[in-house]
PDB file of N, CA and C in Angstrom:
ATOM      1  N   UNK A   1      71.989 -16.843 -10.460  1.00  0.00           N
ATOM      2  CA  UNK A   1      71.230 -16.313 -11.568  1.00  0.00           C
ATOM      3  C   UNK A   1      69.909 -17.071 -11.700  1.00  0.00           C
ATOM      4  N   UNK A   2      68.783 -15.927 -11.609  1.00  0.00           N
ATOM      5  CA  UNK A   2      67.644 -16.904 -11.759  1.00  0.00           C
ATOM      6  C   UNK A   2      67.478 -17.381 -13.435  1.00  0.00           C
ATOM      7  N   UNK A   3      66.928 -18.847 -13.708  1.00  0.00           N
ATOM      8  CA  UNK A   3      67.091 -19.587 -14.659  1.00  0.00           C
ATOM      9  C   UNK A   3      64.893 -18.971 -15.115  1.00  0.00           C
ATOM     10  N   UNK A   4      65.535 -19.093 -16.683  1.00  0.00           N
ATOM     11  CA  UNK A   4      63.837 -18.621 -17.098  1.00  0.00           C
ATOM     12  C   UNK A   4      62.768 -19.502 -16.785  1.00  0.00           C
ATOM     13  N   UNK A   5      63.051 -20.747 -16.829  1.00  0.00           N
ATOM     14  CA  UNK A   5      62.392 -22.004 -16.038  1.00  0.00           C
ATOM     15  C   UNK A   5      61.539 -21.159 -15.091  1.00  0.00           C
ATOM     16  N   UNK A   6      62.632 -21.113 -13.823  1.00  0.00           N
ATOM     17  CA  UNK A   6      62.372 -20.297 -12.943  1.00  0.00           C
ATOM     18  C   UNK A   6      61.452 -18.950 -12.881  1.00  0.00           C
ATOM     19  N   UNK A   7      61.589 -18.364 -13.688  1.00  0.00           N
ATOM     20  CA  UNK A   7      60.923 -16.875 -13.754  1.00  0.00           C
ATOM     21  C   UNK A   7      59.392 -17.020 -14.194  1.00  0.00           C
ATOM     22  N   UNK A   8      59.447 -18.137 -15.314  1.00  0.00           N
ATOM     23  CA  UNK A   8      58.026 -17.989 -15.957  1.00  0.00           C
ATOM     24  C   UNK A   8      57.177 -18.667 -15.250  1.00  0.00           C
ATOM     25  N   UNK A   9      57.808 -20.080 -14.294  1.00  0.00           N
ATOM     26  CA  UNK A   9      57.041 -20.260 -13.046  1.00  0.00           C
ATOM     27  C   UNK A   9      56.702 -19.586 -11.991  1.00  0.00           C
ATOM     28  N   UNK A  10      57.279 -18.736 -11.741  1.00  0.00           N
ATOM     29  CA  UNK A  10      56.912 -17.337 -10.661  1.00  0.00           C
ATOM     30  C   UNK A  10      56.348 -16.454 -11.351  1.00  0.00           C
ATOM     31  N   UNK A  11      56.220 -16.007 -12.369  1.00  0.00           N
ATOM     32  CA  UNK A  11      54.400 -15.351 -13.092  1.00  0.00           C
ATOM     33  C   UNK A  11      53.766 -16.395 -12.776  1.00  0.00           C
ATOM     34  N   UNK A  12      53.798 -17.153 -13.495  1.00  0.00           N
ATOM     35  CA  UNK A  12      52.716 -18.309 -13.896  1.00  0.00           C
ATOM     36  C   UNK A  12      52.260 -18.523 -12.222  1.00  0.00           C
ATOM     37  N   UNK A  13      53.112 -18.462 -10.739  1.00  0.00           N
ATOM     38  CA  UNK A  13      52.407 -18.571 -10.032  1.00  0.00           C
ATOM     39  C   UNK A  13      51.682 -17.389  -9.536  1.00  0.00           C
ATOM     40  N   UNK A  14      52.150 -16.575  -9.308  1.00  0.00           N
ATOM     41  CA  UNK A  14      51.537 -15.170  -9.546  1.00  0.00           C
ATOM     42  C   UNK A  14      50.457 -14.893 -10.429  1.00  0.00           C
ATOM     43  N   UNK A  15      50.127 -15.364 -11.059  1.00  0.00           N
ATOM     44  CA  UNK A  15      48.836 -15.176 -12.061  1.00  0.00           C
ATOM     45  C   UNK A  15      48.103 -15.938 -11.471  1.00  0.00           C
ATOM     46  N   UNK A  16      47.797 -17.207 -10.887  1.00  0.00           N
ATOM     47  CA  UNK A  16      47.516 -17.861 -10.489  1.00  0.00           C
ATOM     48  C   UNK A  16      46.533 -17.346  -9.148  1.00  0.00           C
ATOM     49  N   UNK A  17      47.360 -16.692  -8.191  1.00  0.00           N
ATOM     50  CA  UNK A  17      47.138 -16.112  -7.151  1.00  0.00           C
ATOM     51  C   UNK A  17      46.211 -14.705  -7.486  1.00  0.00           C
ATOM     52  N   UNK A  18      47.138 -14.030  -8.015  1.00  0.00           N
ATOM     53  CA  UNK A  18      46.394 -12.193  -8.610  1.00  0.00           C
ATOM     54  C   UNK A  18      44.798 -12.735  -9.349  1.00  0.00           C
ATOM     55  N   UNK A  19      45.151 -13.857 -10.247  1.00  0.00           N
ATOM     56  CA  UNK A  19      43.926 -13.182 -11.418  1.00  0.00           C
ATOM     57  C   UNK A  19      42.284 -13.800 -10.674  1.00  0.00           C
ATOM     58  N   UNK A  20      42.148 -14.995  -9.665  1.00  0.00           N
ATOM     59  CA  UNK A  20      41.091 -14.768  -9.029  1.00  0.00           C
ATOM     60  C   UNK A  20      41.273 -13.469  -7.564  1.00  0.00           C
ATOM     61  N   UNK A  21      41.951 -12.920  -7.547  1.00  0.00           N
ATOM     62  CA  UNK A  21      41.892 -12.269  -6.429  1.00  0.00           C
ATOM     63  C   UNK A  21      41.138 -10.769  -7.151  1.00  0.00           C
ATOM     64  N   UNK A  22      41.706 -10.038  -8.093  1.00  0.00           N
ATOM     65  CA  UNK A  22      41.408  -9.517  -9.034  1.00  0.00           C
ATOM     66  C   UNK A  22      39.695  -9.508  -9.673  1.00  0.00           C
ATOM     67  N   UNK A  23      39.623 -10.654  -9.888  1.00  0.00           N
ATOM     68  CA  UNK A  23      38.282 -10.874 -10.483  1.00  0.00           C
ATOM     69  C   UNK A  23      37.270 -10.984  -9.032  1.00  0.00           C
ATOM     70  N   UNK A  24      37.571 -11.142  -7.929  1.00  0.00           N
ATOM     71  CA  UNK A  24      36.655 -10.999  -7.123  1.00  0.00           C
ATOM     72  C   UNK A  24      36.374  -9.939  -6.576  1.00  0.00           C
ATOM     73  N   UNK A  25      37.512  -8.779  -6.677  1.00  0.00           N
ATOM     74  CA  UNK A  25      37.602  -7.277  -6.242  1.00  0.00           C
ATOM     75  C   UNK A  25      37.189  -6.686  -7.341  1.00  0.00           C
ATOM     76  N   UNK A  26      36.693  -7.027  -9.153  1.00  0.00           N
ATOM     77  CA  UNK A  26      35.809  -6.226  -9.697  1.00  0.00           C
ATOM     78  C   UNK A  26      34.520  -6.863  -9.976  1.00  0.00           C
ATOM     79  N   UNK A  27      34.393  -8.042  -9.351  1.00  0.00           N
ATOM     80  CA  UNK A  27      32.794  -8.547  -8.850  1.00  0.00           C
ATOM     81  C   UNK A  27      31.939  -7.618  -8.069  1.00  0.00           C
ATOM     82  N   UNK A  28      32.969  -7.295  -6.734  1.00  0.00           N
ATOM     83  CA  UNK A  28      32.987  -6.489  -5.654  1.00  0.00           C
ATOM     84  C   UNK A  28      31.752  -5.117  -5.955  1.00  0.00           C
ATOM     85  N   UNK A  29      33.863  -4.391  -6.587  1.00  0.00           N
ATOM     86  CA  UNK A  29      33.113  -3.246  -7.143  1.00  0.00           C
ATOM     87  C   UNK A  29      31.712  -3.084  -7.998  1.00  0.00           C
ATOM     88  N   UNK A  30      31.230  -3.908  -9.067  1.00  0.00           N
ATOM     89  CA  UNK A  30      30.076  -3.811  -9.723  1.00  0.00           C
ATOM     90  C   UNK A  30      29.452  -3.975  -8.851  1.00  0.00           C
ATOM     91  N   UNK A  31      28.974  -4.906  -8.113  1.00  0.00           N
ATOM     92  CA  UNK A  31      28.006  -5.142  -7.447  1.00  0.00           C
ATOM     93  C   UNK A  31      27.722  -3.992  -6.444  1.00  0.00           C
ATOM     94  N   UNK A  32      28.703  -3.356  -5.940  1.00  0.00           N
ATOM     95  CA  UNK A  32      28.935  -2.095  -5.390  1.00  0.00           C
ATOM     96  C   UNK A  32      27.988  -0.707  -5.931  1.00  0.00           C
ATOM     97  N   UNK A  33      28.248  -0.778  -7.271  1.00  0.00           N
ATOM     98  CA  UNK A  33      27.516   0.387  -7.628  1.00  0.00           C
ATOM     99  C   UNK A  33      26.392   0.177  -8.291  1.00  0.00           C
ATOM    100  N   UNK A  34      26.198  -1.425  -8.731  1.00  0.00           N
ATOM    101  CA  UNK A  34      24.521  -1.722  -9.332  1.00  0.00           C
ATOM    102  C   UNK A  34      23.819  -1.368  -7.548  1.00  0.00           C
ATOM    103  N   UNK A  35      24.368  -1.702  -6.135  1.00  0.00           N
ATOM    104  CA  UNK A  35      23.934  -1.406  -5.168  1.00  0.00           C
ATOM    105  C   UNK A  35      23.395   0.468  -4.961  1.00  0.00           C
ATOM    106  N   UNK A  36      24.622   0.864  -4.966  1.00  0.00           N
ATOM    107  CA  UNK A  36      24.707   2.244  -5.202  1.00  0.00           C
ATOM    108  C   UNK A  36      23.455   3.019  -6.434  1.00  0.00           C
ATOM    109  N   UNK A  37      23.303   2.298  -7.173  1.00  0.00           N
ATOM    110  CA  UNK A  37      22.646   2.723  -8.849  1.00  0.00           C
ATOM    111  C   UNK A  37      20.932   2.573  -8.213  1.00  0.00           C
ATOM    112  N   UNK A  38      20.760   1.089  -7.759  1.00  0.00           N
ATOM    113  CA  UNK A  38      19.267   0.901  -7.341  1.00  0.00           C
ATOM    114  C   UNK A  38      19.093   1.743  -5.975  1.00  0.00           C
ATOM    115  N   UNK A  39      19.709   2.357  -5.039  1.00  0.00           N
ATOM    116  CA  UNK A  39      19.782   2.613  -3.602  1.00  0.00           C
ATOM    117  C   UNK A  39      19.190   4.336  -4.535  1.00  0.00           C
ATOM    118  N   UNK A  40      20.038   4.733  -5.448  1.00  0.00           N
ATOM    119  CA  UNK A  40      19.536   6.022  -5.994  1.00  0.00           C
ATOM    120  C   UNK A  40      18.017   6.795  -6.797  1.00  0.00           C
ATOM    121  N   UNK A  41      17.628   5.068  -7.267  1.00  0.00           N
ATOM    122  CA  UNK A  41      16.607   5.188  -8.029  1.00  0.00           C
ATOM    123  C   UNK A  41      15.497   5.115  -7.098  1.00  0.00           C
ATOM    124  N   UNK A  42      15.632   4.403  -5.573  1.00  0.00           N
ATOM    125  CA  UNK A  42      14.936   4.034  -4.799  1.00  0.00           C
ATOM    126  C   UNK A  42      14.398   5.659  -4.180  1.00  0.00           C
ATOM    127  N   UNK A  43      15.730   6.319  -4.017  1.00  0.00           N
ATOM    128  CA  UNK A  43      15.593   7.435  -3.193  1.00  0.00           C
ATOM    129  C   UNK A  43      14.744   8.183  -4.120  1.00  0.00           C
ATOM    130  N   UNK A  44      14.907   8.640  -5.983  1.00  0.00           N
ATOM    131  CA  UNK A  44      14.345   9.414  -6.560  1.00  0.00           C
ATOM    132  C   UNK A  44      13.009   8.626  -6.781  1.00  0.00           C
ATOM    133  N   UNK A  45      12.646   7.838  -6.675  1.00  0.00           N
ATOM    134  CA  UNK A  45      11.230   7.290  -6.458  1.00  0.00           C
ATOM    135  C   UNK A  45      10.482   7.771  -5.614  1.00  0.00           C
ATOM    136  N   UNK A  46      11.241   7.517  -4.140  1.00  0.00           N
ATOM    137  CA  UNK A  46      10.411   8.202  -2.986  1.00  0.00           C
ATOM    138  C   UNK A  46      10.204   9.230  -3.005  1.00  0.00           C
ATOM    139  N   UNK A  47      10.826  10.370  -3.520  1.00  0.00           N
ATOM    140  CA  UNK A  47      11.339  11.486  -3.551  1.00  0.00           C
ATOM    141  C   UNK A  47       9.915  12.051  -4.583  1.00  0.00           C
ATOM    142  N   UNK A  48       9.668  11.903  -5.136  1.00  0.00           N
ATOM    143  CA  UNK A  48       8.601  11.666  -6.362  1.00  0.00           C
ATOM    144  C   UNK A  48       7.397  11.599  -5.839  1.00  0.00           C
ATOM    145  N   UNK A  49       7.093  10.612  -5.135  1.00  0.00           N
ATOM    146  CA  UNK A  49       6.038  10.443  -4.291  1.00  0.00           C
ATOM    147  C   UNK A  49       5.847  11.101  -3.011  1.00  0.00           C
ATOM    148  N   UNK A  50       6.769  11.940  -2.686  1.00  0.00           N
ATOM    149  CA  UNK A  50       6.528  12.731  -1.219  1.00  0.00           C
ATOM    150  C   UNK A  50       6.108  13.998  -1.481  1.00  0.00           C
ATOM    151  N   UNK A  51       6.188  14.564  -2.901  1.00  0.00           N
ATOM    152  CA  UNK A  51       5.623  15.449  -3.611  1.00  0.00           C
ATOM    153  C   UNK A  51       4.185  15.431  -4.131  1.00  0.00           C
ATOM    154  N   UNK A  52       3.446  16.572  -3.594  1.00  0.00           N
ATOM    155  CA  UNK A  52       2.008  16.538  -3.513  1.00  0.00           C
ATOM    156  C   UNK A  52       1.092  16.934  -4.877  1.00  0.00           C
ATOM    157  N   UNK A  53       2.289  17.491  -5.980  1.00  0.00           N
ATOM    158  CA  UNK A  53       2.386  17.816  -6.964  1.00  0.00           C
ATOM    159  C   UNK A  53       0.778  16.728  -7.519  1.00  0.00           C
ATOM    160  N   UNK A  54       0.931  15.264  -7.756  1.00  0.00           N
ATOM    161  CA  UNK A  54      -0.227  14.827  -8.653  1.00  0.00           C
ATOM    162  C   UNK A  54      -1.633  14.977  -7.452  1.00  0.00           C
ATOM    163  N   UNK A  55      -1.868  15.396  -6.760  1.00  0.00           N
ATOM    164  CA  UNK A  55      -2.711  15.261  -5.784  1.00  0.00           C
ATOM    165  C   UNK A  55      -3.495  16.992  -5.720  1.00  0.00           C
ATOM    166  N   UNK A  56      -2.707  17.459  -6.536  1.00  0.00           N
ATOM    167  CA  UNK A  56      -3.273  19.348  -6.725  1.00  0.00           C
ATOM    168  C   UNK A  56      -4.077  19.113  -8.255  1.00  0.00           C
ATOM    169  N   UNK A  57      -4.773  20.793  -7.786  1.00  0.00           N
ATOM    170  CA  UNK A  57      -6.081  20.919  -9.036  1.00  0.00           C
ATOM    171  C   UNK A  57      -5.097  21.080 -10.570  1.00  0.00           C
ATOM    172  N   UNK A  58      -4.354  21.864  -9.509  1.00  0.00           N
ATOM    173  CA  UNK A  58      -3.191  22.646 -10.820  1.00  0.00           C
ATOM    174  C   UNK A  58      -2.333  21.291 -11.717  1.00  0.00           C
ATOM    175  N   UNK A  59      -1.886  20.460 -11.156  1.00  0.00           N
ATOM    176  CA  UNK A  59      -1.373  19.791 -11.563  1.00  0.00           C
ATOM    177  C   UNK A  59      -2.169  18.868 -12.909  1.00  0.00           C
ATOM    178  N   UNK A  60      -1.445  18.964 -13.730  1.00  0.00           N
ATOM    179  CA  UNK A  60      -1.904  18.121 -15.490  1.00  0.00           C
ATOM    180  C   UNK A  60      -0.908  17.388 -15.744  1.00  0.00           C
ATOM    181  N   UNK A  61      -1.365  15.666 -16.302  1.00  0.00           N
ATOM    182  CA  UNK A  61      -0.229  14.897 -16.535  1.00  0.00           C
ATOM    183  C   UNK A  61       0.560  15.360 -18.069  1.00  0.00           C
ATOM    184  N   UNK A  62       0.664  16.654 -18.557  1.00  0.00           N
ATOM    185  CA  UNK A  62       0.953  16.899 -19.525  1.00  0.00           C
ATOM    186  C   UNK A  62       2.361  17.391 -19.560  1.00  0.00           C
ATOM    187  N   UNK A  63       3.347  16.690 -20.486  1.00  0.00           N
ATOM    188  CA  UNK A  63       4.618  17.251 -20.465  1.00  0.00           C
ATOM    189  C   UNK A  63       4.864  18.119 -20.958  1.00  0.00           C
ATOM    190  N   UNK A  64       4.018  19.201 -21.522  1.00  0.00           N
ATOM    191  CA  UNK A  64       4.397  20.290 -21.825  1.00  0.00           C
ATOM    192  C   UNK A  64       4.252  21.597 -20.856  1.00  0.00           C
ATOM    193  N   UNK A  65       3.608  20.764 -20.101  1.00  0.00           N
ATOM    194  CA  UNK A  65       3.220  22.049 -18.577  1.00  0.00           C
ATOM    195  C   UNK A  65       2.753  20.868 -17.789  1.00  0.00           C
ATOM    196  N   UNK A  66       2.975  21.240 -16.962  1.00  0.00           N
ATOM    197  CA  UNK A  66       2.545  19.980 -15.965  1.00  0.00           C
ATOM    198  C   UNK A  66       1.906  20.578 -14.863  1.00  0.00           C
ATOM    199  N   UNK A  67       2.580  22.091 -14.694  1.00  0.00           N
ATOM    200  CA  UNK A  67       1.653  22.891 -13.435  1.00  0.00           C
ATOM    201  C   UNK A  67       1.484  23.676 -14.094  1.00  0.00           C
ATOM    202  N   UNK A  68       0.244  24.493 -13.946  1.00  0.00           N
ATOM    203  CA  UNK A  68      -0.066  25.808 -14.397  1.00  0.00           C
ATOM    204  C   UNK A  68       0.104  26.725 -13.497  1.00  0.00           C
ATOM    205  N   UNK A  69       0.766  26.905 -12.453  1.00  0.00           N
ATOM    206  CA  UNK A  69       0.875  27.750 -11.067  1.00  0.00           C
ATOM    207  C   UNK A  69       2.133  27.986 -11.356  1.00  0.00           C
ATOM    208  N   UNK A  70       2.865  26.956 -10.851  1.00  0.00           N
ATOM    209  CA  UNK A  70       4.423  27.192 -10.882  1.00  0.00           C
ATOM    210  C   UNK A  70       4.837  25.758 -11.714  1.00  0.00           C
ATOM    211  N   UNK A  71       5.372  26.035 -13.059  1.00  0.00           N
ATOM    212  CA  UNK A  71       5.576  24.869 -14.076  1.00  0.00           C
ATOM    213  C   UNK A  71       7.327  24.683 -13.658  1.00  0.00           C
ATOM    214  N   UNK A  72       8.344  25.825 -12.935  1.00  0.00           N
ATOM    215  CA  UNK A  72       8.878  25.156 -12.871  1.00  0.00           C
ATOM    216  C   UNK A  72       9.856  24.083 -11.810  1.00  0.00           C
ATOM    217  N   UNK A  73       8.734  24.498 -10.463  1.00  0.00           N
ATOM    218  CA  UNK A  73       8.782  23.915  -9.161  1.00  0.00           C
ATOM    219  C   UNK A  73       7.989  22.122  -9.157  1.00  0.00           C
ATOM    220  N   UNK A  74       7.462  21.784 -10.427  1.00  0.00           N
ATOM    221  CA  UNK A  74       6.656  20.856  -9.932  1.00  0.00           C
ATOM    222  C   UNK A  74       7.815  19.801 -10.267  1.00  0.00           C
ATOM    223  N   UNK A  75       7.135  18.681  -9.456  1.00  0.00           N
ATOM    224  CA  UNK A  75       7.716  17.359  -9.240  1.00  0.00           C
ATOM    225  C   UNK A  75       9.145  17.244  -8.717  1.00  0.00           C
ATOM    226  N   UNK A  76       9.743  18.667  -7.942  1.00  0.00           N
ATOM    227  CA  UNK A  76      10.765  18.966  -7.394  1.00  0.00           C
ATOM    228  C   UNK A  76      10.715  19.008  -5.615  1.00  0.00           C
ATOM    229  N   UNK A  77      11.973  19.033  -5.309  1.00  0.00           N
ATOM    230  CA  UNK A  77      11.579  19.601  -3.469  1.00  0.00           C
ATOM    231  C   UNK A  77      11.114  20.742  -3.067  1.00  0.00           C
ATOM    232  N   UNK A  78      11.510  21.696  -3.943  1.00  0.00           N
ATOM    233  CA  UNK A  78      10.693  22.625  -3.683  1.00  0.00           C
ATOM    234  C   UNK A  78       8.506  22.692  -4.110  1.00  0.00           C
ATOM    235  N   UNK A  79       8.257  21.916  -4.271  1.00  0.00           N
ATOM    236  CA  UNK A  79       7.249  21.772  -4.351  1.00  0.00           C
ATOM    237  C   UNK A  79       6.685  21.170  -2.965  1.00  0.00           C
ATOM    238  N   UNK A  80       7.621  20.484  -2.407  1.00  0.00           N
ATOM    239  CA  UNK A  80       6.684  20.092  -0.889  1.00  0.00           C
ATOM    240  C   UNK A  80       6.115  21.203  -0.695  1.00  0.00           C
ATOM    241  N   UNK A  81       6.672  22.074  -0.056  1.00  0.00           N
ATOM    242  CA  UNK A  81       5.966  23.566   0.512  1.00  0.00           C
ATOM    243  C   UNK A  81       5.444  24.878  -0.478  1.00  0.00           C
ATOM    244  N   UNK A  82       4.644  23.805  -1.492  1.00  0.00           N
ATOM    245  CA  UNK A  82       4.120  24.803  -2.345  1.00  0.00           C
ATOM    246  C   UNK A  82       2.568  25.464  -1.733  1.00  0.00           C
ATOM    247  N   UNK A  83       2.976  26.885  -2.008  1.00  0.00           N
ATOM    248  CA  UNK A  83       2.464  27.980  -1.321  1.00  0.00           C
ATOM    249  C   UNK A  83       0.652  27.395  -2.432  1.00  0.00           C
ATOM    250  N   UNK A  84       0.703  27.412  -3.256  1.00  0.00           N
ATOM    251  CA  UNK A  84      -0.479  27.447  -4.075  1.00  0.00           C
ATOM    252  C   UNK A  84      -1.169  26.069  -4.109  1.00  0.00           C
ATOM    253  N   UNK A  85      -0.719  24.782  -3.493  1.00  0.00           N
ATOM    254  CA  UNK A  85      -0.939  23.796  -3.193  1.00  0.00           C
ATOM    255  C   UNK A  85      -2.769  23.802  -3.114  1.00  0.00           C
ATOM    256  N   UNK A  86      -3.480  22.878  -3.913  1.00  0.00           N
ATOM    257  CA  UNK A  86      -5.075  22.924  -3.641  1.00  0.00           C
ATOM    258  C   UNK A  86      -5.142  21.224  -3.969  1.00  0.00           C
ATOM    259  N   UNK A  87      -5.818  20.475  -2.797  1.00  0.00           N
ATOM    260  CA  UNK A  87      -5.788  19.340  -2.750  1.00  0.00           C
ATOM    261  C   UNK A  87      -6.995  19.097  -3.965  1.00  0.00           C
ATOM    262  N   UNK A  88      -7.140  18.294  -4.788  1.00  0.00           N
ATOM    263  CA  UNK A  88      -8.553  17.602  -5.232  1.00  0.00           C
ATOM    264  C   UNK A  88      -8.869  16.818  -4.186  1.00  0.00           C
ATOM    265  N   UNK A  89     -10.273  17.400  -4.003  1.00  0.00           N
ATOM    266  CA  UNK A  89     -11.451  17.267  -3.403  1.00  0.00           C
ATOM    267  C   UNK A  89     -11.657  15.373  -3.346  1.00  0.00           C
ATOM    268  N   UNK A  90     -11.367  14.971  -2.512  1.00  0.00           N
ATOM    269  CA  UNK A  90     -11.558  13.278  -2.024  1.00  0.00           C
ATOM    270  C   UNK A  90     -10.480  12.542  -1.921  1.00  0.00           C
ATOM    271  N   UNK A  91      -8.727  13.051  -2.164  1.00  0.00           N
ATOM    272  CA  UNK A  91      -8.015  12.523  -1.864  1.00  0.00           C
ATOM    273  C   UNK A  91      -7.586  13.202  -0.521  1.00  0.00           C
ATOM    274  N   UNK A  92      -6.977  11.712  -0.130  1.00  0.00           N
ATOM    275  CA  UNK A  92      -6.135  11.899   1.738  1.00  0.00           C
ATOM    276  C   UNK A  92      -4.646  12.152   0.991  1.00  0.00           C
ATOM    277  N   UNK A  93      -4.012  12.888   1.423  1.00  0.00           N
ATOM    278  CA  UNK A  93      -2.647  13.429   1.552  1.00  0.00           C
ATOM    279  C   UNK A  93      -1.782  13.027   2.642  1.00  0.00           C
ATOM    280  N   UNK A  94      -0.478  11.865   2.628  1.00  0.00           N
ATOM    281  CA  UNK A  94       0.012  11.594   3.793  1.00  0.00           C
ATOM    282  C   UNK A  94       1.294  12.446   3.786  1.00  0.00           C
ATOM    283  N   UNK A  95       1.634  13.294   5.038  1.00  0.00           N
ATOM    284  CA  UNK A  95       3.166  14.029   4.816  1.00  0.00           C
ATOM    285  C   UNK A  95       3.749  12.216   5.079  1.00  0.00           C
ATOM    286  N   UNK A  96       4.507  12.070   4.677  1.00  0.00           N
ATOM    287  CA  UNK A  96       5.175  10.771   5.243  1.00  0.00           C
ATOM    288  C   UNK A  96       6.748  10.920   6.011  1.00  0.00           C
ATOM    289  N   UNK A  97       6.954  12.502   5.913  1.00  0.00           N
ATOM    290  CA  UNK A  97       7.995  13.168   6.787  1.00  0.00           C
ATOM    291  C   UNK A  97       7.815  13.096   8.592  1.00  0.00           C
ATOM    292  N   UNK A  98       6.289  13.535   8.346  1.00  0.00           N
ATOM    293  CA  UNK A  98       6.077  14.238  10.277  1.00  0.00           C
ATOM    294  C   UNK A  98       4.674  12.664  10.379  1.00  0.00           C
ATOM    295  N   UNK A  99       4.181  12.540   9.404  1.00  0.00           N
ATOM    296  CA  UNK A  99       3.086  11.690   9.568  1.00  0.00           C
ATOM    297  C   UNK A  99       1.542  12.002   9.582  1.00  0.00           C
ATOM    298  N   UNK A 100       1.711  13.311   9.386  1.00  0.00           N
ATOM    299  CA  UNK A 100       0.307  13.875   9.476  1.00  0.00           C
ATOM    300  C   UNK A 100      -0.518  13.516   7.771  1.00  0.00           C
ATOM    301  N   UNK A 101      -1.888  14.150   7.890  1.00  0.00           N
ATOM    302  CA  UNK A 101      -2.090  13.622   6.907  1.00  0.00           C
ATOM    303  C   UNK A 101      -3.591  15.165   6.564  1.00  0.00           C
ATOM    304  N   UNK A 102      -3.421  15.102   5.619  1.00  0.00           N
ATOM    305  CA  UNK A 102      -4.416  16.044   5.314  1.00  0.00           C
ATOM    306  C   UNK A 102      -5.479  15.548   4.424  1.00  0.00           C
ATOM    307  N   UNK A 103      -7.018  16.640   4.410  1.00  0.00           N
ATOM    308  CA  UNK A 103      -7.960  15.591   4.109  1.00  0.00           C
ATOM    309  C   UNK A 103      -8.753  16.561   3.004  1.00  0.00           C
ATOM    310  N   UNK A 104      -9.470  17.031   2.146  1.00  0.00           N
ATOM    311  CA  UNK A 104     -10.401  17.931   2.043  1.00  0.00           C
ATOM    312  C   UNK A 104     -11.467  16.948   1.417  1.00  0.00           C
ATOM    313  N   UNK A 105     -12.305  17.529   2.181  1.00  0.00           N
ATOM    314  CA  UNK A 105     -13.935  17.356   1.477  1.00  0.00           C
ATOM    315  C   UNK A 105     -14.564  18.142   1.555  1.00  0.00           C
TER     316      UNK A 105
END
């Protein structure tokens, strides 16, 4: 018959063992998805900037319309290949997809 002596020393070593093992597997995980969390914000950043959207005539930094062409394609993917696209006159445009780069003056 195990004696309680006995028993509460076998938690007690068991806790011992589990509760840093435990705490390093939800270190893990957080760090996991603050990884995951910044890796996402990184992508919708770029994502933001590969859009030619502030670099058009049409485009206004105004949140109530922001394009007057198509208000509700802008600052989206579908805006890469916007058909109505008009560069202002002195900026360079880099695709940063293929590498080309477009110019108007």
């Amino acid at each position: 018959m195990i004696s309680v002596f006995s028993l509460s020393s076998m938690i007690l070593a068991l806790g011992v063992f589990l509760c840093p093992l435990i705490l390093i597997i939800l270190l893990w995980w957080f760090l996991g998805l603050a990884i995951i969390k910044i890796r996402d914000e990184i992508i919708k950043h770029r994502q933001w900037h590969y859009t030619p959207c502030p670099h058009c005539v049409y485009f206004t930094n105004n949140q109530e319309l922001r394009c007057a062409v198509n208000p509700c394609q802008v600052l989206t993917k579908n805006a890469v290949n916007c058909r109505d696209f008009e560069p202002i006159v002195g900026y360079r445009i880099y695709d940063y997809g293929l590498g080309n780069h477009l110019t108007n003056r």
